[in-house]
Protein backbone atom coordinates (compact mmCIF):
# COMPACT_ATOMS: atom_id res chain seq x y z
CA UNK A 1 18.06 15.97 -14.06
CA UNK A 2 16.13 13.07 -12.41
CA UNK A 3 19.08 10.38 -13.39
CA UNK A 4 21.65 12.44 -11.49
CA UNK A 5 19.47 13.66 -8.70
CA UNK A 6 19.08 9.61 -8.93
CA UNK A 7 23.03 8.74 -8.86
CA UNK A 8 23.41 11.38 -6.34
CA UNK A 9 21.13 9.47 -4.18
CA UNK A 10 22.91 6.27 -4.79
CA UNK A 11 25.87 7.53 -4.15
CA UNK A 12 25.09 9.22 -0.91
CA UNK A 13 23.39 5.71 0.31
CA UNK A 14 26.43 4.32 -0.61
CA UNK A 15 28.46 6.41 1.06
CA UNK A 16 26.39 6.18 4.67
CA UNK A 17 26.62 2.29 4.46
CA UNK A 18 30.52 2.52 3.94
CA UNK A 19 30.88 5.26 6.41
CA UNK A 20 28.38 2.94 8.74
CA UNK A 21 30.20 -0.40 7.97
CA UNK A 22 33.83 1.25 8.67
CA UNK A 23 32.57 2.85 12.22
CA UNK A 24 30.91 -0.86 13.29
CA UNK A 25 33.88 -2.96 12.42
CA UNK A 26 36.11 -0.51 14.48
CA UNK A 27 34.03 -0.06 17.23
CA UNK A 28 34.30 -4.09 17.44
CA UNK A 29 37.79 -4.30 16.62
CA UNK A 30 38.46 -1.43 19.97
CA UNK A 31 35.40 -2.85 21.90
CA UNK A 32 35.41 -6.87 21.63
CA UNK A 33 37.72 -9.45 22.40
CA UNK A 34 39.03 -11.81 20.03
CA UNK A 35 36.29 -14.83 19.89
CA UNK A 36 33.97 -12.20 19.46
CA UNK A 37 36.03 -10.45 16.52
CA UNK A 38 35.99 -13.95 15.23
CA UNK A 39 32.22 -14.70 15.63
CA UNK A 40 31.39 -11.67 13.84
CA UNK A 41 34.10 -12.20 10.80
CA UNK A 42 32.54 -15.48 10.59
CA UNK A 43 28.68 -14.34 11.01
CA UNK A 44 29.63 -11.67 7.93
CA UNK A 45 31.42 -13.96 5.91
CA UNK A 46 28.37 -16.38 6.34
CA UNK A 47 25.21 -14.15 5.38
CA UNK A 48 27.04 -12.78 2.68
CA UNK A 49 28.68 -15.50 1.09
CA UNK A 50 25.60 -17.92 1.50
CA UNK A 51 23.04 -14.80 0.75
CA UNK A 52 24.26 -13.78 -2.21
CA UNK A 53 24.93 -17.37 -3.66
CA UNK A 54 21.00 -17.74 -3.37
CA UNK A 55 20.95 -15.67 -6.37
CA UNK A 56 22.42 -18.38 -8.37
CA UNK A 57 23.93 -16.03 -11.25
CA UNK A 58 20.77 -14.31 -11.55
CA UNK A 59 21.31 -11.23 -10.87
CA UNK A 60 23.75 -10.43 -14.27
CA UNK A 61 20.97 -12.05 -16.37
CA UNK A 62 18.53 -9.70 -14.95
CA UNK A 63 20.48 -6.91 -15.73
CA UNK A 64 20.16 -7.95 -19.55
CA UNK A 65 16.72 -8.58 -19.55
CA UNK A 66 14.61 -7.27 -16.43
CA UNK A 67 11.16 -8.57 -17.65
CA UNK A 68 12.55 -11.89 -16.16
CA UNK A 69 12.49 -10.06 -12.30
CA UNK A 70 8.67 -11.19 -11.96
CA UNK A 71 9.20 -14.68 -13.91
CA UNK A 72 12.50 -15.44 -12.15
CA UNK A 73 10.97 -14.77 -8.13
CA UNK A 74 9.05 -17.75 -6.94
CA UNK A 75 11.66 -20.15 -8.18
CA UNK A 76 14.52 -17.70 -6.57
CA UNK A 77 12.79 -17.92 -3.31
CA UNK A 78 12.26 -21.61 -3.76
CA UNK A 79 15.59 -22.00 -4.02
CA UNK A 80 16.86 -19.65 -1.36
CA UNK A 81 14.84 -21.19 1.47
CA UNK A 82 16.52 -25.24 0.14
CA UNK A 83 19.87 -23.49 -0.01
CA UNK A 84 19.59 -21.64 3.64
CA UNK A 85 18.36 -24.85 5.30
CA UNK A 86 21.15 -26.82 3.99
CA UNK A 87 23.86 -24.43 4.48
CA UNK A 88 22.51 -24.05 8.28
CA UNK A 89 22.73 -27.73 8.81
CA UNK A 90 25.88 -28.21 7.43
CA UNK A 91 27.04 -25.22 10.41
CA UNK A 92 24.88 -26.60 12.95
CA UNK A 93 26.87 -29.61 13.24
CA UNK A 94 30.38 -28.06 12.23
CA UNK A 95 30.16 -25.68 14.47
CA UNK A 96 28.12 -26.73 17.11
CA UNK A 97 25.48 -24.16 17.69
CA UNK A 98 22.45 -24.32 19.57
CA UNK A 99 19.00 -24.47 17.67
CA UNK A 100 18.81 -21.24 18.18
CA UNK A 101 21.59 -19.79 16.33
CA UNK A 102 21.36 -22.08 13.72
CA UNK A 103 17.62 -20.77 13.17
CA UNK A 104 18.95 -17.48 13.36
CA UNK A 105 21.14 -17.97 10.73
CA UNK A 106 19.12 -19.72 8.79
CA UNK A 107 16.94 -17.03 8.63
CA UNK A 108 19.64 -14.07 8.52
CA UNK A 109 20.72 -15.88 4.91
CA UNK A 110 17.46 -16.06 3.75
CA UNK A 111 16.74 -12.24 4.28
CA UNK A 112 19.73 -11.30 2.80
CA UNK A 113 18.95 -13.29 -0.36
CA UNK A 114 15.92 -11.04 -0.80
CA UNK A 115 17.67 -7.94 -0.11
CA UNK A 116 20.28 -9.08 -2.83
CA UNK A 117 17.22 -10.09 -5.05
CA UNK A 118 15.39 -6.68 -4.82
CA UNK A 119 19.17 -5.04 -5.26
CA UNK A 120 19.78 -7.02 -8.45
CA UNK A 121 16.04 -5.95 -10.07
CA UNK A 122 16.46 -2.21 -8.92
CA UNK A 123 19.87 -2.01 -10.52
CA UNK A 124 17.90 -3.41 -13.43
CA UNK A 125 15.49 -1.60 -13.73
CA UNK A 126 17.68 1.50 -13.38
CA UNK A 127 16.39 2.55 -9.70
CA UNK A 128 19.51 2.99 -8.63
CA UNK A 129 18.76 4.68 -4.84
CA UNK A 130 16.43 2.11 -4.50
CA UNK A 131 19.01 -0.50 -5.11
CA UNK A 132 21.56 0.83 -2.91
CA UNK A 133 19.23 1.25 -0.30
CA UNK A 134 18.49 -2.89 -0.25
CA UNK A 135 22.24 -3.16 -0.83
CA UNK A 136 23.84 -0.89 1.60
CA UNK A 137 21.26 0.97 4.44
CA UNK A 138 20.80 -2.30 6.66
CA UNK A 139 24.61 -1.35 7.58
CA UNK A 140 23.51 2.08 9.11
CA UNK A 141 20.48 0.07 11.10
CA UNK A 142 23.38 -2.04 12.53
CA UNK A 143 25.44 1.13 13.70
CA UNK A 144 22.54 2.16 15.88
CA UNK A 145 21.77 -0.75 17.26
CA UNK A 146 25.48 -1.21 18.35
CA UNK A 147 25.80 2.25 19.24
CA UNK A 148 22.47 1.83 21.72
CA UNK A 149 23.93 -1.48 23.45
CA UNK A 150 20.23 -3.38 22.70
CA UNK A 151 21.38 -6.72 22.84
CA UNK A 152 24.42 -8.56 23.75
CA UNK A 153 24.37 -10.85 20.94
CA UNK A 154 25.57 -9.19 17.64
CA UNK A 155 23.95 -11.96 15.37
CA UNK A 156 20.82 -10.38 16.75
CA UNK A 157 21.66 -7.18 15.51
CA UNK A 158 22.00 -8.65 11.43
CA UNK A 159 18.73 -10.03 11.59
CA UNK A 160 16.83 -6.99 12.98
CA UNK A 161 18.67 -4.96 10.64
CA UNK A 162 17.64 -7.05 7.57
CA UNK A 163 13.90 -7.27 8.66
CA UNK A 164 13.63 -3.89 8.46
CA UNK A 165 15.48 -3.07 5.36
CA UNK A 166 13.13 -5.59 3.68
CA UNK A 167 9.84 -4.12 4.57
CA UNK A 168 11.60 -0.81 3.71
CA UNK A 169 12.41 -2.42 -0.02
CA UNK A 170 8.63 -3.96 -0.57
CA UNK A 171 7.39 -0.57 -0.12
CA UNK A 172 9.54 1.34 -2.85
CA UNK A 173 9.36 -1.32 -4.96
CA UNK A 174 12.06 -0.74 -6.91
CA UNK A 175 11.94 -4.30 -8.43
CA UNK A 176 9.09 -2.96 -10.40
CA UNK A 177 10.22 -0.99 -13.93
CA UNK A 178 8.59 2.24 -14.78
CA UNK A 179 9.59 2.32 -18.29
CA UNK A 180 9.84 -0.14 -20.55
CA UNK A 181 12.51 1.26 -22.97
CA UNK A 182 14.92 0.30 -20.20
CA UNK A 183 14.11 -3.83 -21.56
CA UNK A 184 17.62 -4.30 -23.66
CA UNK A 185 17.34 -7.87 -24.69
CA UNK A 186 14.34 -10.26 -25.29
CA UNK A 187 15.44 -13.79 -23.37
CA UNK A 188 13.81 -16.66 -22.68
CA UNK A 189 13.62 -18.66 -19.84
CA UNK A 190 15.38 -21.56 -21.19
CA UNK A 191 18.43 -19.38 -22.17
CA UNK A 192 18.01 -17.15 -18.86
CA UNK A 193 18.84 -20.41 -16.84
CA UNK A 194 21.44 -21.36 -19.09
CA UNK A 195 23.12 -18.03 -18.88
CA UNK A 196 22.62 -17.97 -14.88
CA UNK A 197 23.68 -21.81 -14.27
CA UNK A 198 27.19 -19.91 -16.43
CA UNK A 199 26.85 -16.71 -14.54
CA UNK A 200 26.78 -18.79 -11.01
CA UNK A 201 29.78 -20.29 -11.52
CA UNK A 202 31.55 -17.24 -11.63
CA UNK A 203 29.32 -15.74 -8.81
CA UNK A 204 30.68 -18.79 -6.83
CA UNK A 205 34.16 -18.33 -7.21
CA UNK A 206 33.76 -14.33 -6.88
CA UNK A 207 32.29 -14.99 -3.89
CA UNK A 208 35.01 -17.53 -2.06
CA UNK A 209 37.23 -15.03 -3.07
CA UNK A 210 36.58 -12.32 -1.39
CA UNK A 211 34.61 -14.47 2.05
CA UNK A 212 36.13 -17.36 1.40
CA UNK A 213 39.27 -17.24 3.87
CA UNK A 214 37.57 -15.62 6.85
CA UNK A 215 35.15 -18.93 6.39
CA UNK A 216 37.23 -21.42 6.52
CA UNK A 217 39.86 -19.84 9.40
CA UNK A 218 36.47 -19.76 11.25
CA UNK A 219 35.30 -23.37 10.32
CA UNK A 220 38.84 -24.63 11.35
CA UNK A 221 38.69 -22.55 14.24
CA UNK A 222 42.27 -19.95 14.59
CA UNK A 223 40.55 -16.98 16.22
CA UNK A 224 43.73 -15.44 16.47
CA UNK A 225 44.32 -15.27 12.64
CA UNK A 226 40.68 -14.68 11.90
CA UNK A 227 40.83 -11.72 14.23
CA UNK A 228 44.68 -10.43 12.95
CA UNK A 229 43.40 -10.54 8.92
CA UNK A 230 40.06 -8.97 10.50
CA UNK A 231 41.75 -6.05 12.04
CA UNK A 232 43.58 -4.95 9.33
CA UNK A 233 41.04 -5.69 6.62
CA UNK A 234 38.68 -3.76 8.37
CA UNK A 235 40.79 -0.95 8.17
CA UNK A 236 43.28 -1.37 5.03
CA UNK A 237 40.83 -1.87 2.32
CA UNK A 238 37.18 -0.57 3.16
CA UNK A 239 37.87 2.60 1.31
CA UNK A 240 39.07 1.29 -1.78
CA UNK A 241 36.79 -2.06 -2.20
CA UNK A 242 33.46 0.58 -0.97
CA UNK A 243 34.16 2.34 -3.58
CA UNK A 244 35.57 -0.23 -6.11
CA UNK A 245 31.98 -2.16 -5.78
CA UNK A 246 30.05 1.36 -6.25
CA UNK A 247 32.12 2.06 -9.64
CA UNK A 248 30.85 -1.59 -10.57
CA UNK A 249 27.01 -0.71 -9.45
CA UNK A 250 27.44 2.33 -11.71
CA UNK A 251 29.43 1.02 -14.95
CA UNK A 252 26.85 -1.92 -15.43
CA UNK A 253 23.40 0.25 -16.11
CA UNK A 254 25.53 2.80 -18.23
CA UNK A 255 27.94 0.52 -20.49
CA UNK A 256 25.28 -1.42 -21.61
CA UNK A 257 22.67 1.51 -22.59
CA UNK A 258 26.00 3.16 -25.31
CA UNK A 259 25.72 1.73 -28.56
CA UNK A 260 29.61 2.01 -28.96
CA UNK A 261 30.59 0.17 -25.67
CA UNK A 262 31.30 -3.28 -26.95
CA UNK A 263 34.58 -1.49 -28.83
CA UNK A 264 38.07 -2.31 -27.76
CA UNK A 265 38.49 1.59 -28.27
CA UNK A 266 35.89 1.89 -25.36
CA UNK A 267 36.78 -1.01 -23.39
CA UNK A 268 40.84 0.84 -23.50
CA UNK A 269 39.30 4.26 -22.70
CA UNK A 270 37.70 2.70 -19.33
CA UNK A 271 40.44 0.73 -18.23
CA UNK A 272 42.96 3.31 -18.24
CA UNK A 273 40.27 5.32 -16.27
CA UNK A 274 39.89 2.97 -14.11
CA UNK A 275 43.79 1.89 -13.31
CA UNK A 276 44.35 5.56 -12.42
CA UNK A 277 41.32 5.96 -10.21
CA UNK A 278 42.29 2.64 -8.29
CA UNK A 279 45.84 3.80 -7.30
CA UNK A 280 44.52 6.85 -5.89
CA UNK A 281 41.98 4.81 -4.36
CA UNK A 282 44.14 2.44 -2.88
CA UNK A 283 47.03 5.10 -1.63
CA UNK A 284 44.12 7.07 -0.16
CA UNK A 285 42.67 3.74 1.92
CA UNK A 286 45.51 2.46 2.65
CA UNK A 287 47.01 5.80 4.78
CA UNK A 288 43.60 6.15 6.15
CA UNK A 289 43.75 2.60 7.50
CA UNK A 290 46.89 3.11 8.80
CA UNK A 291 45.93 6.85 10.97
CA UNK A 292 43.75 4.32 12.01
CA UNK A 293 45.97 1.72 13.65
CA UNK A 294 48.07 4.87 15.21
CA UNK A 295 45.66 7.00 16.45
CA UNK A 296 42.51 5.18 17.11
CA UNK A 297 43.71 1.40 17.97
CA UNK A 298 46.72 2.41 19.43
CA UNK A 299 49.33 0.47 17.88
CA UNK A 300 53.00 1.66 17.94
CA UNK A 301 54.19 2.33 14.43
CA UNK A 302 56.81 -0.80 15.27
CA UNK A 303 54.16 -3.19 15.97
CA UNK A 304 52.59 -2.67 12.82
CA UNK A 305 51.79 -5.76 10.33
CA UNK A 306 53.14 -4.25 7.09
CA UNK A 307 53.66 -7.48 5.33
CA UNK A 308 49.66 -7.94 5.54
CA UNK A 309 49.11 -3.64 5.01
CA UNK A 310 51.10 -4.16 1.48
CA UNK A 311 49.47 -7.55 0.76
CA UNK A 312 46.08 -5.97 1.25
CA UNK A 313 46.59 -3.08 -0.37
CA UNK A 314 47.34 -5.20 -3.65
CA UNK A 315 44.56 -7.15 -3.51
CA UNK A 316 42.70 -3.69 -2.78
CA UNK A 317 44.18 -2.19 -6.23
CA UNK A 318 43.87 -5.51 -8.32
CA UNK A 319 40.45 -5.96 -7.21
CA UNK A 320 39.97 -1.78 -8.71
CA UNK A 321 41.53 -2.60 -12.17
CA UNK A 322 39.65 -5.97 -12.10
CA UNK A 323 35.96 -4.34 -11.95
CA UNK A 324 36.24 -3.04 -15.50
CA UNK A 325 36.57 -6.98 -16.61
CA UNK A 326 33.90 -7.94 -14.55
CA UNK A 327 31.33 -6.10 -16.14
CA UNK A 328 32.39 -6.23 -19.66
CA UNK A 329 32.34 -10.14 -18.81
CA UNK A 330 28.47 -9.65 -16.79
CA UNK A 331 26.99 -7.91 -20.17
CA UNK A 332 28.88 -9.05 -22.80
CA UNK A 333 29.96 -13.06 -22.63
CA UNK A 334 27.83 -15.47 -24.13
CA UNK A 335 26.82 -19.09 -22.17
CA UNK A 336 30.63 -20.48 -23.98
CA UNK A 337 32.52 -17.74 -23.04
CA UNK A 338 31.36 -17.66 -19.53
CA UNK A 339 31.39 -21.27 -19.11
CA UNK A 340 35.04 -20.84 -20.68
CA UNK A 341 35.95 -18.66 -17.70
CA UNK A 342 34.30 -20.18 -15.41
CA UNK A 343 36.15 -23.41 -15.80
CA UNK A 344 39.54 -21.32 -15.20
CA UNK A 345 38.21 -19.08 -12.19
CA UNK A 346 37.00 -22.49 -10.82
CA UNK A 347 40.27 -24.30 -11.27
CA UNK A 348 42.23 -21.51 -9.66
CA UNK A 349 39.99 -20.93 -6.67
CA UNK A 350 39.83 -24.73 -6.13
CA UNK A 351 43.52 -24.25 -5.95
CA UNK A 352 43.61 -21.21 -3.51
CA UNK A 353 40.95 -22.66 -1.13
CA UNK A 354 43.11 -26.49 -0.77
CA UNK A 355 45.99 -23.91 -0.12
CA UNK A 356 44.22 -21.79 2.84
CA UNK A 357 43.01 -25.40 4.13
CA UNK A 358 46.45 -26.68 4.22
CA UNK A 359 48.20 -23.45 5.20
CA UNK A 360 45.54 -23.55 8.68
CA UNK A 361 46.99 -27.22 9.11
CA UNK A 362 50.00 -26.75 8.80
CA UNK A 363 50.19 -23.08 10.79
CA UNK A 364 48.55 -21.12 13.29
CA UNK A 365 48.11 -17.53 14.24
CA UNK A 366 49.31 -14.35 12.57
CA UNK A 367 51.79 -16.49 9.97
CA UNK A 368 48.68 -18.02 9.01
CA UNK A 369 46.94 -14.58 8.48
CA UNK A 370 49.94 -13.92 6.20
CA UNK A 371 50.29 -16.83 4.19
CA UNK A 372 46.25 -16.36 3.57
CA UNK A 373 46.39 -13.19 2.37
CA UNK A 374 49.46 -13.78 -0.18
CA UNK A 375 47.09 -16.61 -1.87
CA UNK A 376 44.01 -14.12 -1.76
CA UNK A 377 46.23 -11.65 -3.68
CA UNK A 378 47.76 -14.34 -5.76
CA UNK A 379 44.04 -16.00 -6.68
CA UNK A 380 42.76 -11.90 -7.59
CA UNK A 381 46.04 -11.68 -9.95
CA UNK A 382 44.83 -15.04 -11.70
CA UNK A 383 41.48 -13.41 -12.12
CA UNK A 384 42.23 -10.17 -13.62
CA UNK A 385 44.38 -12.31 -15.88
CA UNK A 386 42.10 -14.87 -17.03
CA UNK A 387 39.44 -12.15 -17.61
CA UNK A 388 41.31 -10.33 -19.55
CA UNK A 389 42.33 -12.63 -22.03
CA UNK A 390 39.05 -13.60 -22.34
CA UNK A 391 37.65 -10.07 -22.46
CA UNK A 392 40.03 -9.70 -25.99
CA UNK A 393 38.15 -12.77 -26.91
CA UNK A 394 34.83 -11.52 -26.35
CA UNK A 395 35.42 -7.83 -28.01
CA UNK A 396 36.90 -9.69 -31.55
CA UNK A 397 33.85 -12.12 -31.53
CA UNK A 398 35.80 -15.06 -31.60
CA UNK A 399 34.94 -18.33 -30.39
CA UNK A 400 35.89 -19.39 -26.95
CA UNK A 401 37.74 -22.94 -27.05
C-alpha cells in the first residue's frame, strides 16, 4: 500500500511540474518578445544541460548500488563547483554578460547539480516522491513567481526557485535509504568510476541531444529560429516527452528489482508496451499542441509550421520507444558495452552538432529551425538504432567488439 500511495505521489508531482512547465513556457511564448523567448530557451538549455552533466554518469551507477550516494558526494560537489566555474567563463566571454549574470549562472548550474544529485539518490533509494519533488516542483515555484510579476528578470526567477527546492530536499532527505534490502549490487569505487566515466559519455551525448540545438542557435545568436523551434516545442512535445521521462523514472527502480527482467521475453513484452503507449502519447500531444496554436496563440490554421509539428512529433514518438533501451542499457551494460555505445552515440552526435553549426552558417531564421529539427530527429533515429543492436548484445551475453 505504501509503494503505490508512493508512485501516486510521484506521479502527481510529476504531473504539477509538467502542468507548471507547459503554463510558464506559454505564458512567455503569448507574453515576451522574441530576445526574451530566446534568453529564456537559452537560460533552460544552459542549467539543464550544464546541471545535469555535473553528475558525470553518476546517477545510473547509483541506481545499481546506492551505498555509493554518501561515498560518491564530496567528490560530486567538488566537481560540480570546477565544472560551473568553467562553463560560466566560457559564456561570460561568448556571450558577453555582465558579472552579474555570469555569477548568476554560475550559481543557477551549481544548484541544479544538487537537485539532480538528491534526484538520482532518491530514485535510488526507492523514494520516489521525494525524487520527483527535487526533479520536478522547482517548476511550480517558477509559475508563481511569473504569475506574481516579482522581478523583471526571469534568470532571477530559476535561481530563487532552485534555492528553495534545495532546502526543501535536505529536509526529506530522501538521499538517505531506509532499508537496506533495496542495496542490489556490491561495487567498488574503482569500478563505480569506471562505470560512470562509461555512463557519462552517454549522459553527454543524451544530453546535446535533447539541449543541444537551442544552445548553440543561442551561442550563434538567430533569435528568430531559437524562438520559432521554441514556440512549437513548447507546445508540440511537452505532453509526450513529460510523460516519456516519467515512464523512464518508473521502469528503472522496478526492472531491476524482477529476477526475470534481463530476458529477451521481458525486454519484447515492454517494448511492445511501450511502442503502443508512445503513439497514443504522441497523437494525444501533438493535437493538444496544436488547440494550442489555434485557440490560445492565435495562429490561423494557414500559418501553421507543419513541417516542424510532424518533425517534432517524430522525435516526440522515437524518443517514447527509445526509453525502453535506455534503461535496459542504464542497468544492464557492462563498462565494454557502454563504452561500445558510447563510441557510436558520440560519433553520431559529433556529426549532428557540426551539422546544426553549419546549417546556422549557412541559414537563418525559420529554415534554420527546420533544417535543425530534421537532424534532431535524424540523430534520435541513430540512437534508438544503435541501442538496440546493442541491447540484443547485452541480453545474449555476448561480448561487445
Amino acid at each position: 500500500m505504501r509503494k503505490k500511495i508512493d508512485l501516486l505521489a510521484s506521479f502527481g508531482i510529476y504531473g504539477i511540474g509538467l502542468l507548471s512547465f507547459l503554463i510558464i513556457e506559454i505564458v512567455i511564448i503569448k507574453k515576451y518578445n522574441v530576445t526574451s523567448i530566446a534568453n529564456w530557451a537559452f537560460y533552460k538549455s544552459t542549467i539543464i544541460l550544464i546541471g545535469s552533466f555535473t553528475l558525470l554518469g553518476y546517477d545510473q551507477v547509483l541506481l545499481r548500488d546506492p551505498k555509493l550516494i554518501r561515498i560518491h558526494f564530496k567528490k560530486f560537489f567538488l566537481r560540480a563547483l570546477v565544472v560551473s566555474l568553467c562553463s560560466t567563463l566560457i559564456i561570460f566571454f561568448i556571450k558577453d554578460y555582465s558579472w552579474e549574470n555570469a555569477f548568476l549562472i554560475f550559481l543557477g548550474i551549481v544548484l541544479y547539480g544538487l537537485m539532480n544529485y538528491n534526484t538520482a539518490a532518491s530514485r535510488a533509494n526507492n523514494n520516489l516522491w521525494k525524487s520527483q519533488f527535487s526533479k520536478n516542483f522547482w517548476k511550480f515555484f517558477i509559475l508563481l513567481l511569473l504569475l506574481s510579476n516579482f522581478v523583471q528578470d526571469i534568470f532571477i526567477y530559476f535561481i530563487i526557485a532552485f534555492s528553495i527546492t534545495v532546502v526543501f530536499v535536505f529536509f526529506f532527505k530522501g538521499y538517505i535509504s531506509k532499508n537496506n534490502k533495496t542495496l542490489t549490487n556490491d561495487i567498488s569505487v574503482n569500478e563505480a568510476e569506471g562505470l560512470s566515466r562509461a555512463f557519462l559519455i552517454t549522459s553527454v551525448t543524451l544530453l546535446l541531444a535533447i539541449y543541444g540545438e537551442q544552445f548553440l542557435i543561442n551561442l550563434c545568436g538567430d533569435e528568430i529560429a531559437s524562438a520559432h523551434l521554441f514556440k512549437y516545442f513548447a507546445v508540440i512535445t511537452p505532453i509526450a516527452l513529460s510523460l516519456n521521462g516519467f515512464l523512464g523514472f518508473y521502469l528503472g527502480p522496478k526492472i531491476i528489482r524482477e529476477s526475470n527482467s534481463k530476458s529477451h521475453k521481458s525486454y519484447k513484452q515492454l517494448f511492445h508496451k511501450v511502442f503502443l503507449f508512445s503513439i497514443v502519447n504522441t497523437l494525444f500531444s501533438s493535437i493538444i499542441g496544436v488547440l494550442f496554436l489555434k485557440y490560445y496563440l492565435d495562429i490561423e490554421i494557414q500559418d501553421f509550421d507543419f513541417s516542424l509539428i510532424l518533425i517534432l512529433s517524430g522525435v516526440s514518438f522515437i524518443r517514447g520507444i527509445y526509453v525502453t533501451n535506455s534503461v535496459y542499457v542504464g542497468l544492464y551494460a557492462n563498462k565494454s558495452e557502454l563504452l561500445g555505445i558510447a563510441r557510436y552515440f558520440g560519433i553520431f552526435t559529433a556529426l549532428y552538432l557540426i551539422a546544426v553549426v553549419v546549417a546556422l552558417f549557412l541559414f537563418s531564421g525559420i529554415f534554420t529551425a527546420q533544417i535543425i529539427s530534421v537532424l534532431s530527429l535524424i540523430n534520435w533515429i541513430s540512437r534508438f538504432v544503435i541501442s538496440n543492436i546493442y541491447i540484443k548484445r547485452i541480453l545474449n551475453k555476448k561480448a561487445v567488439v
